[in-house]
N, C-alpha and C. Protein backbone atom coordinates (compact mmCIF):
# COMPACT_ATOMS: atom_id res chain seq x y z
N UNK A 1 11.40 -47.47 -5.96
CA UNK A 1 12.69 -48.09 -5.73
C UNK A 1 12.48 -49.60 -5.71
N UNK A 2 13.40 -49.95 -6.04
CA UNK A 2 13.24 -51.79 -6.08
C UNK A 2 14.97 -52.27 -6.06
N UNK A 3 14.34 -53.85 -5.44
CA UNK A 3 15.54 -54.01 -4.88
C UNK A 3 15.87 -55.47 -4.38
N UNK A 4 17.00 -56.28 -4.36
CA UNK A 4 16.94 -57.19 -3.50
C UNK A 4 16.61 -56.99 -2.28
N UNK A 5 15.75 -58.49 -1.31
CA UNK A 5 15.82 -58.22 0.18
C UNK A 5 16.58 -57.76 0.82
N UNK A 6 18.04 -58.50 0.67
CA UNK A 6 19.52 -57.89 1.83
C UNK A 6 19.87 -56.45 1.98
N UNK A 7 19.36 -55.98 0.42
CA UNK A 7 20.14 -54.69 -0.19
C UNK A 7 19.03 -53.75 0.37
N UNK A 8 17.59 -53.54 0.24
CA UNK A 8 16.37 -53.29 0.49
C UNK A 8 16.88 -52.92 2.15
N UNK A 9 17.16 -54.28 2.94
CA UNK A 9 16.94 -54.11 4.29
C UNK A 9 17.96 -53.24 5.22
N UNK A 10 19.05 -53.17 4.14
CA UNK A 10 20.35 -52.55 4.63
C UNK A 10 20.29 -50.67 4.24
N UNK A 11 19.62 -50.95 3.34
CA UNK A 11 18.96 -49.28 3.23
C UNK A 11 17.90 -48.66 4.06
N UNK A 12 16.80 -49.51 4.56
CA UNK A 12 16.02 -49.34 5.39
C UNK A 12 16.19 -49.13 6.85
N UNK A 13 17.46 -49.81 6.92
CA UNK A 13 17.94 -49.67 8.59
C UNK A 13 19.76 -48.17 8.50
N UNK A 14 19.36 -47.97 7.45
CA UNK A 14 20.12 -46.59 7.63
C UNK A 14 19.73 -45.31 8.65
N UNK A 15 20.25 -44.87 9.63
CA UNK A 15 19.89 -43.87 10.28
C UNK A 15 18.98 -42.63 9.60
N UNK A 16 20.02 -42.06 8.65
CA UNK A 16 19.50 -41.23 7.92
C UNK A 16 18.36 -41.14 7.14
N UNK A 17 18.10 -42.50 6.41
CA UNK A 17 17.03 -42.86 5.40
C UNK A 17 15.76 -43.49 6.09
N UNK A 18 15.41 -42.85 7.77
CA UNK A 18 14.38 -43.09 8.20
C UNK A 18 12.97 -43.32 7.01
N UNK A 19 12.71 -42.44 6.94
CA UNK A 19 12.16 -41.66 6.17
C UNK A 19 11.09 -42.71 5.01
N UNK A 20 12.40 -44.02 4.54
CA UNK A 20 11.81 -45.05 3.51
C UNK A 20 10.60 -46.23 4.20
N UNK A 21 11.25 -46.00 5.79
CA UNK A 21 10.74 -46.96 6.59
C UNK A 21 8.93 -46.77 6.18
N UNK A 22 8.53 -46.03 5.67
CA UNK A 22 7.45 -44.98 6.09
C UNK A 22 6.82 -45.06 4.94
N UNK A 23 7.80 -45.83 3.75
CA UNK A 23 7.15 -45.62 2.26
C UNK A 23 6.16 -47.26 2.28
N UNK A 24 5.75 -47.30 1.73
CA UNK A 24 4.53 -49.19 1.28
C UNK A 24 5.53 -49.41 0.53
N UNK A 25 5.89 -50.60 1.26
CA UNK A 25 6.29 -51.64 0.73
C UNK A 25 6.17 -52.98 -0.59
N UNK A 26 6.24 -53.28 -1.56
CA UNK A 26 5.27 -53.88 -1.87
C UNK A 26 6.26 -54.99 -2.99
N UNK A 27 5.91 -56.22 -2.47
CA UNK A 27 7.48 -56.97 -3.25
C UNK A 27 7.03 -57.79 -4.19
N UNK A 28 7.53 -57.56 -5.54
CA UNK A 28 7.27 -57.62 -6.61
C UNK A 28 7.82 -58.95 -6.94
N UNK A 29 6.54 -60.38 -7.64
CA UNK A 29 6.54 -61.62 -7.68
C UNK A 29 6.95 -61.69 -9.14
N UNK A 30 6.85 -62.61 -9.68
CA UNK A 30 7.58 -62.72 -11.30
C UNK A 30 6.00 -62.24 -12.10
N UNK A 31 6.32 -61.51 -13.49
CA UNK A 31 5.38 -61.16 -13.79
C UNK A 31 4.78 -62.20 -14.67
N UNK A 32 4.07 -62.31 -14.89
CA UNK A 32 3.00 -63.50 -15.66
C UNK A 32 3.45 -63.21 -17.41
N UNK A 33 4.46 -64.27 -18.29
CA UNK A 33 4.68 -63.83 -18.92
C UNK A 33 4.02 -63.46 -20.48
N UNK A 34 2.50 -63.88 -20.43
CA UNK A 34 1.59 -63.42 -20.84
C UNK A 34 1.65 -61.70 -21.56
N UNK A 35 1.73 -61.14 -19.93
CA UNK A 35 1.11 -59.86 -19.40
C UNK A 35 2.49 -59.24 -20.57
N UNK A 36 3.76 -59.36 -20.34
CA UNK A 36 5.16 -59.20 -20.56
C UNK A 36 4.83 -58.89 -21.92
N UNK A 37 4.18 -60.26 -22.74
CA UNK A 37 3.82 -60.74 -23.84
C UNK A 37 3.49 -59.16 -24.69
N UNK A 38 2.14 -58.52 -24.35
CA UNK A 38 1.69 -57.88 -24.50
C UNK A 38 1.79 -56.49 -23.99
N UNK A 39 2.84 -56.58 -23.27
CA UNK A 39 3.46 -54.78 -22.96
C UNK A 39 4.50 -55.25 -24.11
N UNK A 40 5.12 -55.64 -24.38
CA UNK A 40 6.04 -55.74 -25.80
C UNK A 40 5.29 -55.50 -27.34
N UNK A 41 4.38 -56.13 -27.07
CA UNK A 41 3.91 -56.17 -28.56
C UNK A 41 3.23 -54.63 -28.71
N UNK A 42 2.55 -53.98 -27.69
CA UNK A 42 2.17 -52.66 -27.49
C UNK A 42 2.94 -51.45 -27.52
N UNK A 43 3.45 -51.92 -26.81
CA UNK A 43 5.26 -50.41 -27.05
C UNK A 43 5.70 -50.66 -28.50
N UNK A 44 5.64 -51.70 -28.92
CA UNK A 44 6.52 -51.72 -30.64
C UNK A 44 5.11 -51.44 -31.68
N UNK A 45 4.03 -51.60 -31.57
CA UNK A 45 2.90 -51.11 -32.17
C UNK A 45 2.59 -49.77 -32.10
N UNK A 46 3.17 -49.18 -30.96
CA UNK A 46 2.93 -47.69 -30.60
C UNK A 46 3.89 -47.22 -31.34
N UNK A 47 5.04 -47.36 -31.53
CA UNK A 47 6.55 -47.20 -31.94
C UNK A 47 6.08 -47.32 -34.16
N UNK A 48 5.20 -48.16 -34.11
CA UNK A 48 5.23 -48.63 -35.38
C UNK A 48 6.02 -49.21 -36.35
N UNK A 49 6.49 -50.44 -34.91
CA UNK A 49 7.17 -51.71 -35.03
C UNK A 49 6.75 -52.84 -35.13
N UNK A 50 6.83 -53.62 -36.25
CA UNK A 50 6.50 -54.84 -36.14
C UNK A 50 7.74 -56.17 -35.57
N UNK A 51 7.36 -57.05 -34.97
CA UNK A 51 8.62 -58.31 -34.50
C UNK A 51 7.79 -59.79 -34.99
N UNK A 52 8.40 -60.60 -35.22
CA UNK A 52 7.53 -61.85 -35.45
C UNK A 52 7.23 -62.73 -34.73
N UNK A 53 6.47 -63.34 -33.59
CA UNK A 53 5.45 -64.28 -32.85
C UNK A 53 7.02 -64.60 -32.82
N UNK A 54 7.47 -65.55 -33.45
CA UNK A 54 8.40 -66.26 -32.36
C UNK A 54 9.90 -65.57 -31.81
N UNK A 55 10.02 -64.69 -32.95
CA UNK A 55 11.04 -63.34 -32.36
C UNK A 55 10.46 -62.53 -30.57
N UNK A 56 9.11 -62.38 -30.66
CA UNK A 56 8.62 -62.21 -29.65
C UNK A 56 8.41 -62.84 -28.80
N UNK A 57 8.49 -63.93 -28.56
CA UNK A 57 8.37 -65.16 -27.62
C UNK A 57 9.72 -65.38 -27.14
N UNK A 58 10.57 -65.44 -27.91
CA UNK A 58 12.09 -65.26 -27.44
C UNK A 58 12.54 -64.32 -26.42
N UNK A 59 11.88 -62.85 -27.05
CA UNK A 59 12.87 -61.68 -25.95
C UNK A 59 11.34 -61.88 -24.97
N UNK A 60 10.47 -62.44 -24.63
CA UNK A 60 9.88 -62.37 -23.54
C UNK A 60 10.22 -63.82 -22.53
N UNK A 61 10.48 -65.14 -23.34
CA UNK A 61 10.89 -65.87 -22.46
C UNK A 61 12.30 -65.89 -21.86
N UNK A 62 13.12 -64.86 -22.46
CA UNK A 62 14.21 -64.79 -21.77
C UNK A 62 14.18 -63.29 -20.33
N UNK A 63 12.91 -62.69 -20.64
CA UNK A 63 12.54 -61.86 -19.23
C UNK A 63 13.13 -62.90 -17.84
N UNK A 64 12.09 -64.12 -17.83
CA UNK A 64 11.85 -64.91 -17.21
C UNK A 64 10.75 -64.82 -16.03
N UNK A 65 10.04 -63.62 -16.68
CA UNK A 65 9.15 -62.51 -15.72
C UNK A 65 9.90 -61.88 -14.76
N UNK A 66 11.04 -62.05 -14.44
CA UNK A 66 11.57 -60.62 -13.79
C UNK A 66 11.60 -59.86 -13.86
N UNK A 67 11.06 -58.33 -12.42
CA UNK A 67 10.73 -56.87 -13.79
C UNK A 67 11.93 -56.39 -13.91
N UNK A 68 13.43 -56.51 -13.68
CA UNK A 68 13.84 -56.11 -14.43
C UNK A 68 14.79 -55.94 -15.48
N UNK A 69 14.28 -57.66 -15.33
CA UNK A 69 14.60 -58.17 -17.51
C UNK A 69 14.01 -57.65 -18.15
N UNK A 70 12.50 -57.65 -18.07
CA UNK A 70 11.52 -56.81 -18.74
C UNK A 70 11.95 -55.47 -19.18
N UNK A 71 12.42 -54.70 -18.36
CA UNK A 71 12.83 -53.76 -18.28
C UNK A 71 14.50 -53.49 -19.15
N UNK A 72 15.49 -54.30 -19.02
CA UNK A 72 16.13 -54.51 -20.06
C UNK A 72 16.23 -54.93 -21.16
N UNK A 73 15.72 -55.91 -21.46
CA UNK A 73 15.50 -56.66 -22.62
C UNK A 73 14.81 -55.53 -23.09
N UNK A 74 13.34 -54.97 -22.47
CA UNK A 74 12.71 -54.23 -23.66
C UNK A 74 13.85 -52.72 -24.26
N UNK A 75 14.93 -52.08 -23.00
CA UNK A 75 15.06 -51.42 -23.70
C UNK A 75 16.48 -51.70 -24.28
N UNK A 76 17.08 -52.99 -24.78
CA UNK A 76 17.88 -53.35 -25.62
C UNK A 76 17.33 -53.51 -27.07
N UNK A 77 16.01 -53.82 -26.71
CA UNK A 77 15.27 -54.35 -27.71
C UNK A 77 15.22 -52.91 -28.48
N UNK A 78 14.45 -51.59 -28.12
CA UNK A 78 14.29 -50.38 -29.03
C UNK A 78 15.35 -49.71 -29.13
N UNK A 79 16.60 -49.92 -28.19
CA UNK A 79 17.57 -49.66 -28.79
C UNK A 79 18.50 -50.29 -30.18
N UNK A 80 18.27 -51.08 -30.01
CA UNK A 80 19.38 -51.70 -30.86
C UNK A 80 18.52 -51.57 -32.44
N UNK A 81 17.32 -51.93 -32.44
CA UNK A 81 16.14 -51.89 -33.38
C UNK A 81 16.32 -49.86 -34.06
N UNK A 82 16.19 -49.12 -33.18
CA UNK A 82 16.48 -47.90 -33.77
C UNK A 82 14.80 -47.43 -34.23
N UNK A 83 15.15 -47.43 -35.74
CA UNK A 83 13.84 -46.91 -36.40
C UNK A 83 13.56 -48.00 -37.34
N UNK A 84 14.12 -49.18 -37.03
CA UNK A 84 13.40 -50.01 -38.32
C UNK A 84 12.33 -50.15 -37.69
N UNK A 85 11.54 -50.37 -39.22
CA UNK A 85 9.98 -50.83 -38.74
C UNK A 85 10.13 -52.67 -38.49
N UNK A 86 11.01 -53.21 -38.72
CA UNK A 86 10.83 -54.95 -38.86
C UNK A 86 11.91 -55.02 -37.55
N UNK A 87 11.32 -55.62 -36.23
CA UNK A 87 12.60 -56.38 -35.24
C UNK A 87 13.29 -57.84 -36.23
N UNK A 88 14.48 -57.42 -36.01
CA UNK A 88 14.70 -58.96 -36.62
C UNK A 88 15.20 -59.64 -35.60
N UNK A 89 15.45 -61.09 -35.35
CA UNK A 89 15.82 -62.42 -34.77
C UNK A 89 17.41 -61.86 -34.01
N UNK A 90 17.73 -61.45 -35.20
CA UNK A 90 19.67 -60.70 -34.69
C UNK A 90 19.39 -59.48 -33.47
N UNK A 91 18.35 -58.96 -33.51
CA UNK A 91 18.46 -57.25 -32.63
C UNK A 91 17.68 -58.20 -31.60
N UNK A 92 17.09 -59.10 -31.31
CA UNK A 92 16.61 -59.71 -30.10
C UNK A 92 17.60 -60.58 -29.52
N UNK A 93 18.44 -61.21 -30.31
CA UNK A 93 19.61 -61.41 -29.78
C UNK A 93 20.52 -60.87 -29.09
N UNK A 94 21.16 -59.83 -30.00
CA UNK A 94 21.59 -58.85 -29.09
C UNK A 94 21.24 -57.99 -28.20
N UNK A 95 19.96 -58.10 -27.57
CA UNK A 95 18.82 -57.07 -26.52
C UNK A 95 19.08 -58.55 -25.28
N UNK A 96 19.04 -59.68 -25.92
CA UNK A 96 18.84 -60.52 -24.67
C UNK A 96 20.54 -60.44 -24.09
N UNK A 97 21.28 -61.13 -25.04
CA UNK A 97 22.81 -61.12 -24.66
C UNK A 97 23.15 -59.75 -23.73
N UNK A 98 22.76 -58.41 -24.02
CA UNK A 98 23.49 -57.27 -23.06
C UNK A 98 22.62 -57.03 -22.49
N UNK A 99 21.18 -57.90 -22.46
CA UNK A 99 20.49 -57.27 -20.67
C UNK A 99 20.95 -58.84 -19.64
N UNK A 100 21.35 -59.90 -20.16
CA UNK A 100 22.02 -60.51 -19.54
C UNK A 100 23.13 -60.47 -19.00
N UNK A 101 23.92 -59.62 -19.77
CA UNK A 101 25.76 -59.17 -19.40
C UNK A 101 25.08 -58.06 -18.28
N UNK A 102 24.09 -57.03 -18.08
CA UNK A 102 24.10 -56.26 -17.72
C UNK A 102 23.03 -56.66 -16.02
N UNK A 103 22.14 -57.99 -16.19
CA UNK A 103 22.13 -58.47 -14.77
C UNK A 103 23.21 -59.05 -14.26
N UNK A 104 24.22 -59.51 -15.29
CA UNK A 104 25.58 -60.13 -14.34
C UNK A 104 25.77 -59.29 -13.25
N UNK A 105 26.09 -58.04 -13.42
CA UNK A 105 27.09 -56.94 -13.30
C UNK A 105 26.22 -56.35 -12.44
N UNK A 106 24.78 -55.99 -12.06
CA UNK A 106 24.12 -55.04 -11.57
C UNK A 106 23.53 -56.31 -10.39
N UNK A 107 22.96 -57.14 -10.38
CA UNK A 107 22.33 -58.24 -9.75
C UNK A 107 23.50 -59.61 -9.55
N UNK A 108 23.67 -60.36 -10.16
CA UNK A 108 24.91 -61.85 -10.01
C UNK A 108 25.78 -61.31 -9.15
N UNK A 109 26.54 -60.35 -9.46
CA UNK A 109 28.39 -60.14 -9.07
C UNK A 109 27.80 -59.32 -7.71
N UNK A 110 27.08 -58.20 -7.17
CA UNK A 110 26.74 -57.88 -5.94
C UNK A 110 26.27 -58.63 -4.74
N UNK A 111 25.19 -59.63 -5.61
CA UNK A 111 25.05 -60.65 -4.63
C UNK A 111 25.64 -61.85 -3.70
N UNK A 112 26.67 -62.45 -5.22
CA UNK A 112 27.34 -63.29 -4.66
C UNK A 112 28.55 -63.06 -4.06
N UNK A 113 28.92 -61.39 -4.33
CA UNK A 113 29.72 -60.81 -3.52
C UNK A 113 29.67 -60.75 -1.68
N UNK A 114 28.46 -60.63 -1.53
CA UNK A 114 27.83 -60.80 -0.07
C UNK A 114 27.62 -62.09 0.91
N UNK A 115 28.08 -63.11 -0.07
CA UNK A 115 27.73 -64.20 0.47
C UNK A 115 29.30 -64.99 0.92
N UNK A 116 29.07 -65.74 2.17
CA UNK A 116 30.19 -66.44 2.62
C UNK A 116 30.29 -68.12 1.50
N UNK A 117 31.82 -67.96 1.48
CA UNK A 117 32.11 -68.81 0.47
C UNK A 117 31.75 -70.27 0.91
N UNK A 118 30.98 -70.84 2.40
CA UNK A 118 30.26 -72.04 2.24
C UNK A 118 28.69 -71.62 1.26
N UNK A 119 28.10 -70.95 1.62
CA UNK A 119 26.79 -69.98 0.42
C UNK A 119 27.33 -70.23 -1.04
N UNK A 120 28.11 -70.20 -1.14
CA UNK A 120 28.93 -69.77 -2.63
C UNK A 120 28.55 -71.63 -2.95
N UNK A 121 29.47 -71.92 -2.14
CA UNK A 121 29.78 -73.38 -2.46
C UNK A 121 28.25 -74.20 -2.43
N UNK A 122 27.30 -73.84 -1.59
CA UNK A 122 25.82 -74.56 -1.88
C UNK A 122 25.33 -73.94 -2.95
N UNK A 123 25.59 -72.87 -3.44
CA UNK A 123 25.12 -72.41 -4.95
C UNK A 123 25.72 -73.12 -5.82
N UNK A 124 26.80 -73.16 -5.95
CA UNK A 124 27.59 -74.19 -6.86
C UNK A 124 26.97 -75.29 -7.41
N UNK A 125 26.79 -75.86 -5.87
CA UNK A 125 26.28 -77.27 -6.32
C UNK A 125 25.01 -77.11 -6.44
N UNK A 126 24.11 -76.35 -6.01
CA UNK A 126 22.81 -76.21 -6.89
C UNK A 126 22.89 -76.06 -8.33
N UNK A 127 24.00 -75.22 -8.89
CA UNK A 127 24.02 -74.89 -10.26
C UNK A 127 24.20 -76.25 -11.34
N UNK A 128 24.69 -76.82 -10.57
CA UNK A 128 24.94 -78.46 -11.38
C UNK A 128 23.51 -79.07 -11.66
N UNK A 129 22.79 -78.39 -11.29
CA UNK A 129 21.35 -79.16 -11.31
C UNK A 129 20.89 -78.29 -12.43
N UNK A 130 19.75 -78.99 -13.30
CA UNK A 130 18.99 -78.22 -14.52
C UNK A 130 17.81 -78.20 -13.44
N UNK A 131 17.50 -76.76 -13.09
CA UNK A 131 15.87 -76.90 -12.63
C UNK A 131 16.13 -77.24 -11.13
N UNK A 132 15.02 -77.23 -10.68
CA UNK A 132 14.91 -76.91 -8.96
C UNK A 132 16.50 -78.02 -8.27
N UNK A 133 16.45 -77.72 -7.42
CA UNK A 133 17.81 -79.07 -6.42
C UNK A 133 17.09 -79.81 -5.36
N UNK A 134 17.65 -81.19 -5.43
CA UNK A 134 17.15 -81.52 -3.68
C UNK A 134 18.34 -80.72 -2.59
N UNK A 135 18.02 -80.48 -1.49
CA UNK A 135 18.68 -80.41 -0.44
C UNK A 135 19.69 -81.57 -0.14
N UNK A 136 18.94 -83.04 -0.49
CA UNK A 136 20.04 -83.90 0.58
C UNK A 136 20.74 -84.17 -0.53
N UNK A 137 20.71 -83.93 -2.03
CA UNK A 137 21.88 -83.91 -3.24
C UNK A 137 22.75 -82.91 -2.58
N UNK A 138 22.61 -81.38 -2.67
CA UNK A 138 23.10 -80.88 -2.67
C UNK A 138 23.96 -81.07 -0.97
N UNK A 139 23.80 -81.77 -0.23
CA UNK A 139 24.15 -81.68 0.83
C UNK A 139 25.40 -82.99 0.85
N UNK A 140 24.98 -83.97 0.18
CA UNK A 140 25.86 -84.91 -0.22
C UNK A 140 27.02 -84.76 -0.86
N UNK A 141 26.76 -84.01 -1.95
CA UNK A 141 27.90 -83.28 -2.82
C UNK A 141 28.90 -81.99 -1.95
N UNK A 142 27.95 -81.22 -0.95
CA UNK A 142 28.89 -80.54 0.12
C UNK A 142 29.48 -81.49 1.24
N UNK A 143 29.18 -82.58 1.59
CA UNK A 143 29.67 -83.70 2.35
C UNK A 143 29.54 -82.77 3.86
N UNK A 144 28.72 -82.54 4.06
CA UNK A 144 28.33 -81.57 5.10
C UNK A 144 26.89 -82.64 5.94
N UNK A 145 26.77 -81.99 6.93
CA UNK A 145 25.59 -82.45 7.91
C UNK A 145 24.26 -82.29 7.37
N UNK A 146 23.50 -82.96 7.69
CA UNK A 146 21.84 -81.99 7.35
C UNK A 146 21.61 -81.02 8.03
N UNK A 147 22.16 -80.35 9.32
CA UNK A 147 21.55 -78.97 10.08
C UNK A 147 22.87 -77.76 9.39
N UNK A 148 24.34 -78.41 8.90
CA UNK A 148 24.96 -77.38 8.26
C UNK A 148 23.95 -77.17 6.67
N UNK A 149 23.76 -77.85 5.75
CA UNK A 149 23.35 -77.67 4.42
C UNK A 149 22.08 -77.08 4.88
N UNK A 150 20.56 -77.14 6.15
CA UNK A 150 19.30 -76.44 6.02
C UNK A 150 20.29 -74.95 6.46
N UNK A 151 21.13 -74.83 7.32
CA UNK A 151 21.66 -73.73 7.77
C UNK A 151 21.57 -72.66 6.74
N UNK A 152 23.06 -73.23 5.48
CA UNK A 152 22.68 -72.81 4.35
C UNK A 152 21.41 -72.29 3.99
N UNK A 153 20.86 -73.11 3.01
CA UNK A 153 20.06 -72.93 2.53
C UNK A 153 19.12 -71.78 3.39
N UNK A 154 18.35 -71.63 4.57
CA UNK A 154 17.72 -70.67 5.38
C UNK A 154 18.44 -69.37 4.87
N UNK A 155 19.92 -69.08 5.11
CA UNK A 155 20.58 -68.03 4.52
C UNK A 155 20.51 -67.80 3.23
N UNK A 156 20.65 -68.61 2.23
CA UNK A 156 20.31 -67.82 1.10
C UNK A 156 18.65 -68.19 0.68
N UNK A 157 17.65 -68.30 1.24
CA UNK A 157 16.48 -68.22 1.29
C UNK A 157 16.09 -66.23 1.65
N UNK A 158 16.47 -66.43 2.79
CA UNK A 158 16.99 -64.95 3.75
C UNK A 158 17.22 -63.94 2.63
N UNK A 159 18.35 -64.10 2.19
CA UNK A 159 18.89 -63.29 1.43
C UNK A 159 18.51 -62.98 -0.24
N UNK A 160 17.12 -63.83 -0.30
CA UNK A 160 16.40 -63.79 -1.51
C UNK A 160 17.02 -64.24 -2.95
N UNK A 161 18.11 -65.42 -2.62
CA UNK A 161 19.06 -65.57 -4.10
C UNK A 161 18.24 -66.93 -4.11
N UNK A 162 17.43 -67.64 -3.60
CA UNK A 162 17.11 -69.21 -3.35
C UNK A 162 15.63 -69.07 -3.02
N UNK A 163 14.98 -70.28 -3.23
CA UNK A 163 13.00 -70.27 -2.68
C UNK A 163 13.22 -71.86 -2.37
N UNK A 164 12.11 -71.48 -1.57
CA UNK A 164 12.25 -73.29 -1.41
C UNK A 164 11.02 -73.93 -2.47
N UNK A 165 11.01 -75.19 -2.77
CA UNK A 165 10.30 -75.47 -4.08
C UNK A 165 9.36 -76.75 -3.50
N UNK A 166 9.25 -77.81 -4.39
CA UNK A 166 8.03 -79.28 -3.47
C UNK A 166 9.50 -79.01 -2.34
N UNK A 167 9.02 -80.35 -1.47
CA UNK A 167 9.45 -80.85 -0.42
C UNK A 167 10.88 -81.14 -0.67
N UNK A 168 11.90 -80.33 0.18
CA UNK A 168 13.04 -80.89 0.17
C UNK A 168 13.98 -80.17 -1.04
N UNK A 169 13.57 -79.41 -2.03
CA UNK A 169 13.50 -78.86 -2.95
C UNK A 169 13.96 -77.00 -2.90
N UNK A 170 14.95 -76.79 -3.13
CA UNK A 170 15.22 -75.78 -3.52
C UNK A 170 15.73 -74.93 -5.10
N UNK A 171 14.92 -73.69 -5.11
CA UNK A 171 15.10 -73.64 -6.50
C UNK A 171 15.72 -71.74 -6.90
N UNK A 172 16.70 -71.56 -7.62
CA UNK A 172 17.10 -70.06 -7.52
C UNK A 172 15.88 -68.64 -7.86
N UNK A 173 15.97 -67.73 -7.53
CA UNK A 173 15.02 -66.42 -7.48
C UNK A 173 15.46 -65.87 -8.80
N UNK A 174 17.11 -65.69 -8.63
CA UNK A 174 17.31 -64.52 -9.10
C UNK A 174 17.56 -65.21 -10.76
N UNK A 175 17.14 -64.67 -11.86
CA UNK A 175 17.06 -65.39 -13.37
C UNK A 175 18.79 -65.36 -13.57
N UNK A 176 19.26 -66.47 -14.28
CA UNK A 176 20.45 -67.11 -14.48
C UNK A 176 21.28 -66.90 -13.80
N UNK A 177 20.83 -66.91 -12.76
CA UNK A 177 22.08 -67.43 -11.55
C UNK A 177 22.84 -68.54 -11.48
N UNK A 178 21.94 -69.16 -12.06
CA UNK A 178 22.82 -71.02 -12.24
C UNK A 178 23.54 -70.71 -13.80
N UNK A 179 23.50 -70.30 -14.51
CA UNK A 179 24.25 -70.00 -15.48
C UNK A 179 25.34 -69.13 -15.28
N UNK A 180 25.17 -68.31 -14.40
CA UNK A 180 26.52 -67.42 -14.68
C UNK A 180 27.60 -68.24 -13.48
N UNK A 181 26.67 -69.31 -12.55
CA UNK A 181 27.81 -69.65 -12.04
C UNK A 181 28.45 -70.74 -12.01
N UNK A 182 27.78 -71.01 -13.52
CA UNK A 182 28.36 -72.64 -14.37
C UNK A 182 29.60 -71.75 -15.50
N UNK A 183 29.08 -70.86 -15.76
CA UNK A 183 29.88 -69.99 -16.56
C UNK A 183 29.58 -70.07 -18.14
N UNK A 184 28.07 -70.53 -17.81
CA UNK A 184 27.29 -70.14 -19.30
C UNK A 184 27.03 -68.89 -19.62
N UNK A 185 27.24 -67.85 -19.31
CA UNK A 185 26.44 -66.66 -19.89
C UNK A 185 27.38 -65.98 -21.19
């Protein structure tokens, strides 16, 4: 089973579902996209598929090592591909586009469903940023205190949508989160 923290912890403290308390735990870091690299090129060699180096570099840098982009992307990827022997540039396109529509919907929209709309609003303004945020930007732009904006931030740290990054520095977990809530996707 795998899972966000919030979602993870709210199943774990179910009466009934004692039982998980009991299972190893074990929380899964971004995968090295190397490794990604080469479970792709192996499943489509087994398959007796060929894709081309930079067709392949594409549907693995859009994983973002999350396992489970990996896990979509690859199976948009043999879906959409079928039985050709050649991936083309177009079927990796369309493998990245609907495992992206399909973390909106399964990961984005649950999460930020859970969150109170000051959370919402420090995501926001993180999203305006390309790449990690400062805190006292983002705290400026909420016109908020420094113990309301760390408040924040601790909560969605907590809640596994945020990491903290260098000093002062916060940067998102979950892959295009800042895109879907710029309204790039």
């Amino acid at each position: 089973m795998a899972g966000l923290p919030h979602a993870v912890s709210s199943v774990l403290n179910d009466e009934v579902l004692t039982f998980l308390n009991r299972a190893r735990k074990v929380p899964l870091g971004p995968l090295p996209l190397g490794e990604v690299s080469v479970h792709y090129a192996t499943v489509l060699a087994e398959r007796g598929q060929t894709i081309s180096p930079a067709d392949l570099a594409r549907a693995v840098d859009a994983t973002r090592g999350y396992p489970y982009l990996l896990q979509l992307v690859g199976y948009y990827l043999l879906r959409y591909a079928g039985t050709a022997s050649q991936i083309s540039g177009a079927m990796v396109d369309q493998a990245v586009a609907s495992a992206r529509q399909d973390l909106a919907g399964a990961i984005h929209e649950p999460v930020l469903s859970r969150l109170s709309h000051q959370d919402l609003a420090f995501l926001c303004h993180m999203a305006a940023d390309q790449g990690p945020s400062r805190v006292a930007d983002i705290q400026a732009r909420l016109g908020s205190s420094a113990g309301t904006a760390q408040a924040y931030r601790r909560r969605l740290i907590d809640a596994g949508v945020i990491a903290p990054g260098r000093r002062g520095e916060v940067e998102f977990i979950v892959p295009y989160l800042a895109e879907h809530l710029r309204g790039d996707l």
